[in-house]
C-alpha atoms as a PDB file:
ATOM      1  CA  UNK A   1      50.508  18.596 168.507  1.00  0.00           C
ATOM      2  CA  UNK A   2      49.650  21.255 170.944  1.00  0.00           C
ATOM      3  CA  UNK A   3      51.274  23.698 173.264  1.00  0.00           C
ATOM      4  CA  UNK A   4      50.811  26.092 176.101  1.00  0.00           C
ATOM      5  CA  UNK A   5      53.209  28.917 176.505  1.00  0.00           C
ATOM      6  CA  UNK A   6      52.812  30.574 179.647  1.00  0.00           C
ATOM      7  CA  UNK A   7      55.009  33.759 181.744  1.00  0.00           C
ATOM      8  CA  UNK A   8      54.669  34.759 184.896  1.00  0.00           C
ATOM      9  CA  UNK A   9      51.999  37.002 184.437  1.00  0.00           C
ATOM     10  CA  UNK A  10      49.312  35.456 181.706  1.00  0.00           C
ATOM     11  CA  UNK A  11      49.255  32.308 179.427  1.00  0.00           C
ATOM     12  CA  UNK A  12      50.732  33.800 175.982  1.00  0.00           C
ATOM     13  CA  UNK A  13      49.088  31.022 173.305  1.00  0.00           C
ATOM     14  CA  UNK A  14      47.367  27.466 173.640  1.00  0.00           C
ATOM     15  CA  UNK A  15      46.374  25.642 170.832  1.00  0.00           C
ATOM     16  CA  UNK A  16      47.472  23.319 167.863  1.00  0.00           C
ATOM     17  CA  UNK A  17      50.748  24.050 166.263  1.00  0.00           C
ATOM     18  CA  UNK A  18      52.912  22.447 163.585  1.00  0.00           C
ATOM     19  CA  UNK A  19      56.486  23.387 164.700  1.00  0.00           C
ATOM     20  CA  UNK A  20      57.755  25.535 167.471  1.00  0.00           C
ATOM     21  CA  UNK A  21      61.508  26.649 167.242  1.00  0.00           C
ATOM     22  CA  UNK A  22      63.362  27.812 170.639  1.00  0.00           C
ATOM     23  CA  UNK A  23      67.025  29.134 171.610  1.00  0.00           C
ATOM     24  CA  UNK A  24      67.950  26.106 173.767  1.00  0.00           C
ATOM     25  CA  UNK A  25      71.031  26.903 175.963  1.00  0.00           C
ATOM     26  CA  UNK A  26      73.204  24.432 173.654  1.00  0.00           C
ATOM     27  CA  UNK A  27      71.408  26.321 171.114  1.00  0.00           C
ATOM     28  CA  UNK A  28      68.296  26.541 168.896  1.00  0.00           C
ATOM     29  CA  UNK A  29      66.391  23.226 168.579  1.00  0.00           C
ATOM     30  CA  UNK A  30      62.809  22.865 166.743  1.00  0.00           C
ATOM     31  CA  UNK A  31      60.006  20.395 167.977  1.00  0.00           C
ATOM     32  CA  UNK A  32      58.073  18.568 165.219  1.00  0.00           C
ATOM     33  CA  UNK A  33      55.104  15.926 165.387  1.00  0.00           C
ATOM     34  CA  UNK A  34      56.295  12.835 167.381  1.00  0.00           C
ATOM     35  CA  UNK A  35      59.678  14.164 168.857  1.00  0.00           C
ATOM     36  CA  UNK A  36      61.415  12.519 171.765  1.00  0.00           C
ATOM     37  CA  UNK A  37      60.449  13.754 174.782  1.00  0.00           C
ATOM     38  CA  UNK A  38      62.928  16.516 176.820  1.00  0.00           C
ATOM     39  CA  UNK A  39      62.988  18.923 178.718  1.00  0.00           C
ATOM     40  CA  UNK A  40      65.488  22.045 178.427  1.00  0.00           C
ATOM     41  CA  UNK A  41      66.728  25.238 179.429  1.00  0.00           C
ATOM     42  CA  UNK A  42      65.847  27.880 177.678  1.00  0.00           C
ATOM     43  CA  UNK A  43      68.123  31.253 176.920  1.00  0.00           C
ATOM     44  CA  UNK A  44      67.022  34.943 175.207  1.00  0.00           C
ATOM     45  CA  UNK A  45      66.314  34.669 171.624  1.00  0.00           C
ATOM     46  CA  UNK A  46      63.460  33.987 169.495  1.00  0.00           C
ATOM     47  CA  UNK A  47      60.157  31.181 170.345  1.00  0.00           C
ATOM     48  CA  UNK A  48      58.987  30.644 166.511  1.00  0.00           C
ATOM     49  CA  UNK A  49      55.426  28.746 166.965  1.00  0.00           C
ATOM     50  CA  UNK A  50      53.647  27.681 162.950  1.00  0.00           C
ATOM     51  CA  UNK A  51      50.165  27.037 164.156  1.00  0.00           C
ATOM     52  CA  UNK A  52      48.629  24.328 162.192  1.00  0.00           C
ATOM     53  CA  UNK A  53      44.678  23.058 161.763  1.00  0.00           C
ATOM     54  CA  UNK A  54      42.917  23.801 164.654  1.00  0.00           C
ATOM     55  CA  UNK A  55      41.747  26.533 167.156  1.00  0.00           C
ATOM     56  CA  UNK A  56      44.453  28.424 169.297  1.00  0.00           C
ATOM     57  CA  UNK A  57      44.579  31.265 170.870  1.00  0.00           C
ATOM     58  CA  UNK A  58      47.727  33.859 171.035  1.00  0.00           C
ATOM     59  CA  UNK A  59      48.941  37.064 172.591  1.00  0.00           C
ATOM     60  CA  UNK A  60      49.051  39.725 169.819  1.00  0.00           C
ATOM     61  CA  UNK A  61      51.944  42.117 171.363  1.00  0.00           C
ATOM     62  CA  UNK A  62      50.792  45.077 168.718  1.00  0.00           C
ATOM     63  CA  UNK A  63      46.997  45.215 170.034  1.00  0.00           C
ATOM     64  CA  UNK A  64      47.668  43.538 174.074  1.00  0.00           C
ATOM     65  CA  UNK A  65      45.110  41.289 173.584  1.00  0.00           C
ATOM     66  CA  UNK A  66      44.719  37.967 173.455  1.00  0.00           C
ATOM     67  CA  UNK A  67      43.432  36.396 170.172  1.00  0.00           C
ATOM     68  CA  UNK A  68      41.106  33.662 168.644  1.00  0.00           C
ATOM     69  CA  UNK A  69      42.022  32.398 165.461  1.00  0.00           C
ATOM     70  CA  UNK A  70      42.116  28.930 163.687  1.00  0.00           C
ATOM     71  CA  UNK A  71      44.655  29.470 160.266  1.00  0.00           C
ATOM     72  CA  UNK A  72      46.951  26.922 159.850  1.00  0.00           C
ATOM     73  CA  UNK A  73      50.103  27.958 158.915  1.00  0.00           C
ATOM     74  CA  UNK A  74      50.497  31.351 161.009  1.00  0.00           C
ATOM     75  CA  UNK A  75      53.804  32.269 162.154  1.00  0.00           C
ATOM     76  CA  UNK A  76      53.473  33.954 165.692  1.00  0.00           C
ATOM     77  CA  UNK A  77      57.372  34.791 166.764  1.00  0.00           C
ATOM     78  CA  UNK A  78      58.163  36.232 171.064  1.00  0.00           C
ATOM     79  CA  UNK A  79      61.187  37.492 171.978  1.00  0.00           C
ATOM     80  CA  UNK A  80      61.860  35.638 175.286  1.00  0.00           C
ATOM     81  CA  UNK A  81      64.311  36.069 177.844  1.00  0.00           C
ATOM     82  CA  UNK A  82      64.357  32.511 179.062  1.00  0.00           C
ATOM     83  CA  UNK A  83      63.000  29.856 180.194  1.00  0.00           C
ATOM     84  CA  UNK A  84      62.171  26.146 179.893  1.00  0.00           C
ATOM     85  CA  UNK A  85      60.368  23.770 177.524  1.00  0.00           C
ATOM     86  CA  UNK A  86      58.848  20.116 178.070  1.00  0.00           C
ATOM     87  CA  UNK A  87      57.772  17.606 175.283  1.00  0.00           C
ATOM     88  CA  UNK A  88      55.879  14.652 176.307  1.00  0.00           C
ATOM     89  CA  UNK A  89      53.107  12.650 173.953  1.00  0.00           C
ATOM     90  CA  UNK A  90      53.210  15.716 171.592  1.00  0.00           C
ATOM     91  CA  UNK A  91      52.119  18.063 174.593  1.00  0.00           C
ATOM     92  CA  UNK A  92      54.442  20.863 175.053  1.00  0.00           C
ATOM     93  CA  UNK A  93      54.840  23.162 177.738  1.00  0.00           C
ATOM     94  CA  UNK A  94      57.078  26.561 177.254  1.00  0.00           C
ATOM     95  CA  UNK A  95      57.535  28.505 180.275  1.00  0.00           C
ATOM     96  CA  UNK A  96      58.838  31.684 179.604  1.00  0.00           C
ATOM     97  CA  UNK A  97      60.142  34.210 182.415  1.00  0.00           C
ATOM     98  CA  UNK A  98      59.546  37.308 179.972  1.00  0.00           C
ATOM     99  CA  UNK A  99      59.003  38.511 176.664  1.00  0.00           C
ATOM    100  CA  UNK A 100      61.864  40.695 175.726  1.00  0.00           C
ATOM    101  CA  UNK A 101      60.374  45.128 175.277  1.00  0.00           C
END
């Protein structure tokens, strides 16, 4: 399964994933391999993304910079302050409007 997060202002990780968690505005909801496909709103809370086999790259809020990795099993947690989410053919899009300071 993969998935592109992106904000307004840069793409914030792409690669393979296992799981990503989000605060849907009827409330949290996860995404696993094979899920239906939706699309929903999105309200402030936590994105939880578990990468899983696989390159991906993410933005590391400590350093600013985007990174390269490829460890399954990472957990790489944004604050968000909204947004959307699409599943389609285990392809998911996340748009976020902002990461939370």
């Amino acid at each position: 399964m993969n998935i592109t997060v992106l904000t307004p202002d840069k793409k914030i990780f792409e690669g393979a994933i296992i799981s990503v968690k989000v605060p849907g505005t009827d409330g949290q909801f996860q995404v696993l391999k094979n899920h239906a496909p939706i699309v929903s709103s999105l309200e402030k809370g936590k994105v939880v993304i578990v990468t899983s086999k696989g390159d991906y790259e993410y933005f590391d809020e400590e350093s600013g910079n985007i990174v390269k990795m490829a460890e399954p099993g990472k957990t790489i947690t944004y604050a968000v302050t909204g947004g959307f989410i699409e599943v389609l053919n285990n392809e998911i899009s996340l748009l976020i409007e902002g990461l939370q300071e």
